[in-house]
Each structure stands twice: as C-alpha cells, then as structure tokens.
C-alpha atoms as a PDB file:
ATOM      1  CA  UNK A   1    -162.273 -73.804 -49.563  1.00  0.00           C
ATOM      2  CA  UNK A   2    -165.315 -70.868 -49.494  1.00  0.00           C
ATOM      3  CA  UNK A   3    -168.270 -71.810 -50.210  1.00  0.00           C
ATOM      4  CA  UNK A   4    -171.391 -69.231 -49.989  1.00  0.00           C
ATOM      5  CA  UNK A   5    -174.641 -70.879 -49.426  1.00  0.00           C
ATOM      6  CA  UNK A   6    -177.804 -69.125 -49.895  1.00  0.00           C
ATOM      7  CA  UNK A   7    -181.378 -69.520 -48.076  1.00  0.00           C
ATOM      8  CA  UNK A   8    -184.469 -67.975 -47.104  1.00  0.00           C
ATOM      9  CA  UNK A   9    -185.843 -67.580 -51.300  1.00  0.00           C
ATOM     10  CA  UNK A  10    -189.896 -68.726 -51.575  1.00  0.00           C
ATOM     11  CA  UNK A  11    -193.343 -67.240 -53.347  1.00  0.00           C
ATOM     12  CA  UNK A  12    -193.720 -64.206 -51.818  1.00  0.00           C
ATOM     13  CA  UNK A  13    -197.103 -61.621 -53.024  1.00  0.00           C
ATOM     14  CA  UNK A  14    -196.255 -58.709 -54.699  1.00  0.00           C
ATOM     15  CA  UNK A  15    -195.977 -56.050 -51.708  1.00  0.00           C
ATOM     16  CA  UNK A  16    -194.797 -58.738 -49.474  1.00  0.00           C
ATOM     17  CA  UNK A  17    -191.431 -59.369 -47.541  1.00  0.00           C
ATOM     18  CA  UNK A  18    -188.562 -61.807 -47.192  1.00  0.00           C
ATOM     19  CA  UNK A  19    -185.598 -62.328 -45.665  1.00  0.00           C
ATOM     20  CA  UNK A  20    -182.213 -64.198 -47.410  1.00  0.00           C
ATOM     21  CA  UNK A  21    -179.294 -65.306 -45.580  1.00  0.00           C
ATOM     22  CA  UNK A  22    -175.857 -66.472 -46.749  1.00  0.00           C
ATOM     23  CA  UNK A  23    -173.483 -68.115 -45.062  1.00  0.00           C
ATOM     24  CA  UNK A  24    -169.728 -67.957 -45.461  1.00  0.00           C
ATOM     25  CA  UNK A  25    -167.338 -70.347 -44.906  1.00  0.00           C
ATOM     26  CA  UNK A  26    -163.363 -70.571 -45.815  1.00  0.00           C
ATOM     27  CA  UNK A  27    -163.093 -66.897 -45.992  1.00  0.00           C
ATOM     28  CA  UNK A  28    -161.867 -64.036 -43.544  1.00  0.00           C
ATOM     29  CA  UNK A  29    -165.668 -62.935 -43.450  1.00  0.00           C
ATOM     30  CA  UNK A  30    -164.872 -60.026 -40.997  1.00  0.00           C
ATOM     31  CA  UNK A  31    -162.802 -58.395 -43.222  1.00  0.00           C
ATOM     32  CA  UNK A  32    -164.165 -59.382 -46.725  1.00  0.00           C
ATOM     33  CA  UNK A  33    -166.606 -56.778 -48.777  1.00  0.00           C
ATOM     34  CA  UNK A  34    -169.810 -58.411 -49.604  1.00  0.00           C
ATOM     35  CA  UNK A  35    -172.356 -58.417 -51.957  1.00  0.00           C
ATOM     36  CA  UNK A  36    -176.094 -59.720 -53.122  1.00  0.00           C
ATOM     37  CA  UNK A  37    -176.732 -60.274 -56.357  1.00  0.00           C
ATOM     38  CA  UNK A  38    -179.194 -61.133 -58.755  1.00  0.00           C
ATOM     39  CA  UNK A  39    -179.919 -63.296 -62.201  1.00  0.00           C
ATOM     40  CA  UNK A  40    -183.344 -62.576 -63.430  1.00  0.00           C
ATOM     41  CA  UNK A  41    -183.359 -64.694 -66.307  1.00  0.00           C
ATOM     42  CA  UNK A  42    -180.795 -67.473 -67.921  1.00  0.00           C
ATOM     43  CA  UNK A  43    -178.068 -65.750 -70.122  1.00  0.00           C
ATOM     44  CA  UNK A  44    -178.468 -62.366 -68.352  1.00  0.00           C
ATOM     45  CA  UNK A  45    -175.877 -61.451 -66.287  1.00  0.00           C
ATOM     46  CA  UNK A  46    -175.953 -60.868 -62.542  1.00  0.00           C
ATOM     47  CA  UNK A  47    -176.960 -57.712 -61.097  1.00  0.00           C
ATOM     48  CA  UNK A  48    -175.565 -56.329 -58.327  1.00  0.00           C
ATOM     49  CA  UNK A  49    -178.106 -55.489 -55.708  1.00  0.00           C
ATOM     50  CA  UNK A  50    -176.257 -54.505 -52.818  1.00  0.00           C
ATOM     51  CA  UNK A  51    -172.749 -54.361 -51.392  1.00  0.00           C
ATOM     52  CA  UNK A  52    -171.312 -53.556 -47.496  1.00  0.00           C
ATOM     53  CA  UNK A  53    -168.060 -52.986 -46.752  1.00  0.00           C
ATOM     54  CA  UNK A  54    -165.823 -54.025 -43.725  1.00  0.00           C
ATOM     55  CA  UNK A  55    -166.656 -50.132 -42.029  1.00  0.00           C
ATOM     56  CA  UNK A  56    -169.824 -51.021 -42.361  1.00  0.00           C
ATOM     57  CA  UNK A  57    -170.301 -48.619 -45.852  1.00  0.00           C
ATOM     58  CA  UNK A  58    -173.920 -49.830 -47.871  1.00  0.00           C
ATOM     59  CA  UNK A  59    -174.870 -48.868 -51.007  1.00  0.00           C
ATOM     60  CA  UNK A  60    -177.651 -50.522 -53.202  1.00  0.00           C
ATOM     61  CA  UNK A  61    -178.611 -50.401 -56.660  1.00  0.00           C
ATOM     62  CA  UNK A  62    -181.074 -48.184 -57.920  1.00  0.00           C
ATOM     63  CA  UNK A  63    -183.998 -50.612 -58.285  1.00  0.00           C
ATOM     64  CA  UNK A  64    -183.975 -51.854 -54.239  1.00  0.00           C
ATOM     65  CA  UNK A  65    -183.381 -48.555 -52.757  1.00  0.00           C
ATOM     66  CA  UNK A  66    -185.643 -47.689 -49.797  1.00  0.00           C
ATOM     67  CA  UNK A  67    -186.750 -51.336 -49.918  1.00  0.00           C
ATOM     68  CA  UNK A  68    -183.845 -53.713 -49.627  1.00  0.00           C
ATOM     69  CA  UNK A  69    -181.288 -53.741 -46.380  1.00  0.00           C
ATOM     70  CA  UNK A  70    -178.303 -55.949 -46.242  1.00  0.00           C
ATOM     71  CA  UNK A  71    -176.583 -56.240 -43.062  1.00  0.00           C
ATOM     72  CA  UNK A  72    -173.830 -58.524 -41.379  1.00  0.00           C
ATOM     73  CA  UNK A  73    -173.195 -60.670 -38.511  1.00  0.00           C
ATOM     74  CA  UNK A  74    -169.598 -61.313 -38.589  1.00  0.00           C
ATOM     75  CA  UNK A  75    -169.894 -63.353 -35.587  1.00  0.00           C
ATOM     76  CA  UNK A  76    -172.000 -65.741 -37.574  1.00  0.00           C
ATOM     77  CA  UNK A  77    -170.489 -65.282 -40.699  1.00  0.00           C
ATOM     78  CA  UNK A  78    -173.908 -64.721 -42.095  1.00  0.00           C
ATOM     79  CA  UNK A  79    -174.681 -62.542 -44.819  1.00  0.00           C
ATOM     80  CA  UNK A  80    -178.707 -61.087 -44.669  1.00  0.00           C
ATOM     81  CA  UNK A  81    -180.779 -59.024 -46.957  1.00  0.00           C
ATOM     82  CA  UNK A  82    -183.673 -57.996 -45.527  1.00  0.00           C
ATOM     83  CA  UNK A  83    -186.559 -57.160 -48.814  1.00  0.00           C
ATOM     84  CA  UNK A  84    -189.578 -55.394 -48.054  1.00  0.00           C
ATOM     85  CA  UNK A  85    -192.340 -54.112 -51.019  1.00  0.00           C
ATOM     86  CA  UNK A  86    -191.204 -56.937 -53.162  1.00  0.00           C
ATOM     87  CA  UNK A  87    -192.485 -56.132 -56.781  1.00  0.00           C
ATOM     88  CA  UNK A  88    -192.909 -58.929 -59.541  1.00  0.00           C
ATOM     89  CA  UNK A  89    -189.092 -57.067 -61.261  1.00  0.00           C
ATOM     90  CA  UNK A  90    -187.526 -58.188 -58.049  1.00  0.00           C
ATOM     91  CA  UNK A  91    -187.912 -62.167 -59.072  1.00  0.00           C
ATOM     92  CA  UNK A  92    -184.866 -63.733 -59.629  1.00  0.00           C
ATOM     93  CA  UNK A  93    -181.874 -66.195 -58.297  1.00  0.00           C
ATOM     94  CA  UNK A  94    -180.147 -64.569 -55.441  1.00  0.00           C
ATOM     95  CA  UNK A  95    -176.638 -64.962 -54.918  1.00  0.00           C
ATOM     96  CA  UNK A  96    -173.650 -64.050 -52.333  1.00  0.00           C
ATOM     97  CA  UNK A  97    -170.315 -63.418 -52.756  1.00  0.00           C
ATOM     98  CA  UNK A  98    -167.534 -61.064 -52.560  1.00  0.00           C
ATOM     99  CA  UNK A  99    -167.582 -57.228 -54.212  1.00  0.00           C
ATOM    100  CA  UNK A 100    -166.375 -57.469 -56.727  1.00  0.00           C
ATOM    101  CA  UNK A 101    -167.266 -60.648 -57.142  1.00  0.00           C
ATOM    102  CA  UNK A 102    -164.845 -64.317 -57.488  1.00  0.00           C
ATOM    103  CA  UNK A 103    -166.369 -66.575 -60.453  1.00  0.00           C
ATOM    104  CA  UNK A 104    -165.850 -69.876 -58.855  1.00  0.00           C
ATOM    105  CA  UNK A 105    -167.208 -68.803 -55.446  1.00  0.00           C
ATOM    106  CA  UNK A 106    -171.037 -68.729 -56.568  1.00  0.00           C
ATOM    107  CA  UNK A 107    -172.928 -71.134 -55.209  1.00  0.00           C
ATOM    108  CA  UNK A 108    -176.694 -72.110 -55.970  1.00  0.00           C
ATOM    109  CA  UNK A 109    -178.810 -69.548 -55.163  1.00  0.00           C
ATOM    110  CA  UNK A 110    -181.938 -68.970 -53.537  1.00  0.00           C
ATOM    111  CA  UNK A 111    -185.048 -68.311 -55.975  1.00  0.00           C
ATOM    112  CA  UNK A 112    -187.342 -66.131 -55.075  1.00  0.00           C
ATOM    113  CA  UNK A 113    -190.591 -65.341 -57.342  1.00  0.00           C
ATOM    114  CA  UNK A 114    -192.880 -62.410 -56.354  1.00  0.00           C
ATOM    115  CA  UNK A 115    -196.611 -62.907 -57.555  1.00  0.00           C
ATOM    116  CA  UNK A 116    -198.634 -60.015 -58.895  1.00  0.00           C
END
C-alpha cells in the first residue's frame, strides 16, 4: 500500500524559512518522479510546486523559483522541500506524491501559514 506522509508545516513570519519532509512508503521511491504540491484554499485545486525526476531533473513553478528547493534521499525514502523567503501567497496545505500525480495516494498534508 503507499502512503505519503507529510511533516515539518508550522507559523512561519513572512521572510522566514521552513523545511517539509515526506515520507514514502509502498512505492519504488528510487525510481518514482516526485512532486510537492499545494492547496491554498478549499475547492481550489492543487498546485504543483515542484517536481524531481529519477536523474535528478528539478523544475519549480513560477511562484517558488529562487526560493523553494526540493531534493531526495532515496536511501530514506524521504521527500524534502527546503522554503526560504516565505511570503503570506505561499500559505497553504502541502502535499507529496507522484508527478503526475495518483488521486488516492494523497495523504493529509502539512499546513503551513506565513504571517505578514
């Protein structure tokens, strides 16, 4: 069964910093392309923040560019994006999963809320 569970959201001040981590489980995480994503509000849908790929290819949306890393640890199975000069548009649930993504692999999020 995979299951993607998310950690590391909080309060952060606009400016600030925060890590997220995912773990995977169930899945041949070595060789699966990954993904963050984001739901800012109920009924919108997720946005797709930033993706890596088993060579080790990045790319990130617009919005996080410069600011946002996400990086790997196959060994771990752990999933990180590393968010620096968080902004007050960068609130939201955070997810995992794969790119593109599987609809009954979300799992729960992490929240994070960036004060002004």
């Amino acid at each position: 069964q995979v299951q993607f569970v998310e950690s590391g959201g909080g309060l952060v001040q606009a400016g600030g910093s925060r890590r997220l981590s995912c773990t995977a489980s169930g899945i041949s995480f070595r060789y699966t392309a990954m993904a963050w994503y984001r739901l800012r509000a109920p009924g919108e849908q997720r946005e797709l923040v930033a993706t890596i790929h088993n060579g080790g290819a990045k790319t990130y949306a617009d919005s996080v560019k410069g600011r946002f890393t996400i990086s790997r640890d196959s060994a771990k199975t752990l999933l990180r994006l590393q968010m620096n000069n968080l902004n007050p548009d960068d609130t939201a649930v955070y997810y995992c999963n794969r790119t593109p993504p599987v609809n009954h692999y979300w799992g729960q999020g992490t929240q994070v809320t960036v004060s002004s």
